[in-house]
N, C-alpha and C. Protein backbone atom coordinates (compact mmCIF):
# COMPACT_ATOMS: atom_id res chain seq x y z
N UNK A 1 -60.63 119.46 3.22
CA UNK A 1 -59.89 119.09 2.03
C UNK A 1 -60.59 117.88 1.40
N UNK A 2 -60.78 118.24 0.02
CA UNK A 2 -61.63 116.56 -0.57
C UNK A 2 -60.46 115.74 -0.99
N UNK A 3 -60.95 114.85 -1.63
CA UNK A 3 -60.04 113.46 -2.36
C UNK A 3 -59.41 114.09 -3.56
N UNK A 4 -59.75 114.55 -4.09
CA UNK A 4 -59.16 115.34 -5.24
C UNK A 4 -58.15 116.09 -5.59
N UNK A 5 -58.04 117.02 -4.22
CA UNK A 5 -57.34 118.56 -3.63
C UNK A 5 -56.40 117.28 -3.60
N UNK A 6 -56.46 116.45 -2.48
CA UNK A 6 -55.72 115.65 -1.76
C UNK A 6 -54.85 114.93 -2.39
N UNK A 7 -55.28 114.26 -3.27
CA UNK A 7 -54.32 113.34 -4.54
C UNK A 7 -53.30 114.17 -5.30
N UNK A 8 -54.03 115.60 -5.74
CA UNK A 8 -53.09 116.56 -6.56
C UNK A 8 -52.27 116.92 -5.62
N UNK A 9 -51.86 117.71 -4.48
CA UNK A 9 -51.03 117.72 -3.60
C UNK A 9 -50.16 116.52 -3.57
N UNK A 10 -50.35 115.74 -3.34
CA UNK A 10 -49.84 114.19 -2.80
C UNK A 10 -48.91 114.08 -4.23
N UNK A 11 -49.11 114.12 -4.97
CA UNK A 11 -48.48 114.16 -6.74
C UNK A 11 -47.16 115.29 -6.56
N UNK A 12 -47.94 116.38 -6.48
CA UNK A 12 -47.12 117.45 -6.42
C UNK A 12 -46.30 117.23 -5.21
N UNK A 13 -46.15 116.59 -4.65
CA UNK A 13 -44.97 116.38 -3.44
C UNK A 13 -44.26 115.65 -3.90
N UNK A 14 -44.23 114.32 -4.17
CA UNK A 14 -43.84 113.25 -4.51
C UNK A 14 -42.80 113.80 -6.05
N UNK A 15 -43.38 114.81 -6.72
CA UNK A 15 -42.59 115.62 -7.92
C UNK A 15 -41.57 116.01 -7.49
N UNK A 16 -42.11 116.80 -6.59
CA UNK A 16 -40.95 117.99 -6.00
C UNK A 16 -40.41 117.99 -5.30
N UNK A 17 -40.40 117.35 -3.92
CA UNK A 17 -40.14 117.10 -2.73
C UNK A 17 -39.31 115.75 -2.03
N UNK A 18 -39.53 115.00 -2.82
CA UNK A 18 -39.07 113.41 -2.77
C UNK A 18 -37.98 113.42 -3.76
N UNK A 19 -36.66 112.92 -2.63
CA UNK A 19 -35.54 113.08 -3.56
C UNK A 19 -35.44 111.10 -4.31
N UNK A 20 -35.47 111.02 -5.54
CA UNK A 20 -35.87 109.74 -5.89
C UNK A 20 -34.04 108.83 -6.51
N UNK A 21 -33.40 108.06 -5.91
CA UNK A 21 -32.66 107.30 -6.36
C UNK A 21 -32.43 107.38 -7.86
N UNK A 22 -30.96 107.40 -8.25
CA UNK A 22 -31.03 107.60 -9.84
C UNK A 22 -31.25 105.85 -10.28
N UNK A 23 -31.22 105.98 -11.57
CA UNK A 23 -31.47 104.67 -11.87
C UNK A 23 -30.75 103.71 -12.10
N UNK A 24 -29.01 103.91 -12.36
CA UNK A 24 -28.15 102.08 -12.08
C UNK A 24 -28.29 102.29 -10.47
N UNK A 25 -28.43 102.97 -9.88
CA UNK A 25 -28.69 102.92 -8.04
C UNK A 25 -30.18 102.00 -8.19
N UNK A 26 -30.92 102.01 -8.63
CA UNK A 26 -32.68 101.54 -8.63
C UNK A 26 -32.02 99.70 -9.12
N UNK A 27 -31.14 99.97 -10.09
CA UNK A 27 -30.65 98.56 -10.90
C UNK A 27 -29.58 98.11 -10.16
N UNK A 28 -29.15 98.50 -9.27
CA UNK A 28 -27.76 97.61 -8.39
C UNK A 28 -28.80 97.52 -7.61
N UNK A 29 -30.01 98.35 -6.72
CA UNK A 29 -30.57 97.58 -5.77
C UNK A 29 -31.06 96.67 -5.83
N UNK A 30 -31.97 96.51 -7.22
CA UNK A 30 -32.76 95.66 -7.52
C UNK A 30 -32.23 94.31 -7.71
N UNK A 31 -31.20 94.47 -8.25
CA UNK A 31 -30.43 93.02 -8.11
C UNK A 31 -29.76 92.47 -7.26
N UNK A 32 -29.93 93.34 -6.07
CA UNK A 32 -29.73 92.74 -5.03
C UNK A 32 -30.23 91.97 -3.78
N UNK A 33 -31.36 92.80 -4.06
CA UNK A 33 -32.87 92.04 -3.45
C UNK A 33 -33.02 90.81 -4.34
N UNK A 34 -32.77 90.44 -5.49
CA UNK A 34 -33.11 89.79 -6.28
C UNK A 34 -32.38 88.12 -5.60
N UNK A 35 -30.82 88.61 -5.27
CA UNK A 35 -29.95 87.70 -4.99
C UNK A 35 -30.02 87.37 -3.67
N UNK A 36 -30.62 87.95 -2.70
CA UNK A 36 -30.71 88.13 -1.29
C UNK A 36 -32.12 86.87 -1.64
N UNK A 37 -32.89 87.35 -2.22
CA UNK A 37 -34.55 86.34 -2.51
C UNK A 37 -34.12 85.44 -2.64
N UNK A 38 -33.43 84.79 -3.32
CA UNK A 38 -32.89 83.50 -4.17
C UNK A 38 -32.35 82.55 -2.72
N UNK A 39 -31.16 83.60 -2.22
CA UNK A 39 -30.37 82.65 -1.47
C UNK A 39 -31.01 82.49 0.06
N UNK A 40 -32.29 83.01 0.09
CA UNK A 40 -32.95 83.32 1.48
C UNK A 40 -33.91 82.03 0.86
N UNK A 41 -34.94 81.71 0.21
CA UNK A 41 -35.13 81.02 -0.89
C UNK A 41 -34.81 79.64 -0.58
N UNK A 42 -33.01 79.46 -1.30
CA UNK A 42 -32.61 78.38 -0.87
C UNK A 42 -32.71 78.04 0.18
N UNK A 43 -32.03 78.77 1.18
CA UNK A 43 -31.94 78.75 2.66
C UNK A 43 -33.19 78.03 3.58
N UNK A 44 -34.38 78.50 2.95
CA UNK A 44 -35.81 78.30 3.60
C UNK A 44 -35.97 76.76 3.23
N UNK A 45 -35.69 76.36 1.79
CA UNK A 45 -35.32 75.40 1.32
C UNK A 45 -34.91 74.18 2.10
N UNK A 46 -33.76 74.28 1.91
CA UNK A 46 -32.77 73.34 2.63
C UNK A 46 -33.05 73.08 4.23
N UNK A 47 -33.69 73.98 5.12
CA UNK A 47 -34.11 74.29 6.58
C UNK A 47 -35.34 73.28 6.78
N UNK A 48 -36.28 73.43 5.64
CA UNK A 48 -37.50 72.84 5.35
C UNK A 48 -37.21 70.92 5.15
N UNK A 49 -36.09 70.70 4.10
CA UNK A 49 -36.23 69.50 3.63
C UNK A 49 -35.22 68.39 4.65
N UNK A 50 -34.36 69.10 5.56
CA UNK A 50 -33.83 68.83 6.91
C UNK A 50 -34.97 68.19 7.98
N UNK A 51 -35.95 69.37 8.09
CA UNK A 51 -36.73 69.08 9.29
C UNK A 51 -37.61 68.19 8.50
N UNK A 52 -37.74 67.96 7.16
CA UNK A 52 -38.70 66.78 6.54
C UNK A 52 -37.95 64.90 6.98
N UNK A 53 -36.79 65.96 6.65
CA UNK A 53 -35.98 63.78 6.43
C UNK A 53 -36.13 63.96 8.23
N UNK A 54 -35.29 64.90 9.02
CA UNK A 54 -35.73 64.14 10.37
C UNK A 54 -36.84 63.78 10.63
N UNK A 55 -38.13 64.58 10.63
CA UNK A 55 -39.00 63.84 11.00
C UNK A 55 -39.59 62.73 10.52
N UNK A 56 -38.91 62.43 9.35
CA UNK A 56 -39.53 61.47 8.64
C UNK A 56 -39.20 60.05 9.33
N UNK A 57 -37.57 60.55 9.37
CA UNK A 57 -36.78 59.40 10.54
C UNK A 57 -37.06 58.81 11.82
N UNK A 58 -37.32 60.29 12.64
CA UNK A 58 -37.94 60.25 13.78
C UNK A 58 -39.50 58.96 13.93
N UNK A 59 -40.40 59.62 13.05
CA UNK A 59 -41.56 58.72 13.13
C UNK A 59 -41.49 57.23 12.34
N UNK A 60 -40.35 56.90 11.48
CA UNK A 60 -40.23 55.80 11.69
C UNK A 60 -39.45 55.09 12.55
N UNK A 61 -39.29 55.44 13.61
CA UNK A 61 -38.55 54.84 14.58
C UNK A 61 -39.94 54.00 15.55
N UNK A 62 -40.98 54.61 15.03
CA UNK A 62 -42.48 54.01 16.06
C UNK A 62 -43.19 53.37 14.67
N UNK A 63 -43.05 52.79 13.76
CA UNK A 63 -43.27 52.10 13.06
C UNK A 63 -42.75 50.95 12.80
């Protein structure tokens, strides 16, 4: 089978064969990943600027 055969098949599946999410389903997911990013985001955030002030604290305690 070449690259060619291979791609057109691969198309033609993906047409016919692949049942694809309608689209406010594509738009409620998407905004939900969207809001999940944000507050994961913050989260990483706030986790980050915690372990900044302690250590910041920490090493001035040897200063």
């Amino acid at each position: 089978m070449n690259l060619v055969t291979y791609i057109k098949e691969s198309f033609e599946e993906l047409r016919t064969h692949v049942t694809w999410m309608s689209w406010p389903e594509a738009q409620r997911t998407t905004v939900v990943v969207a809001v999940f990013t944000v507050i994961f985001a913050v989260a990483v955030f706030l986790v980050d600027k915690t372990f900044q002030f302690g250590f910041e604290k920490y090493f001035d305690l040897f200063n």
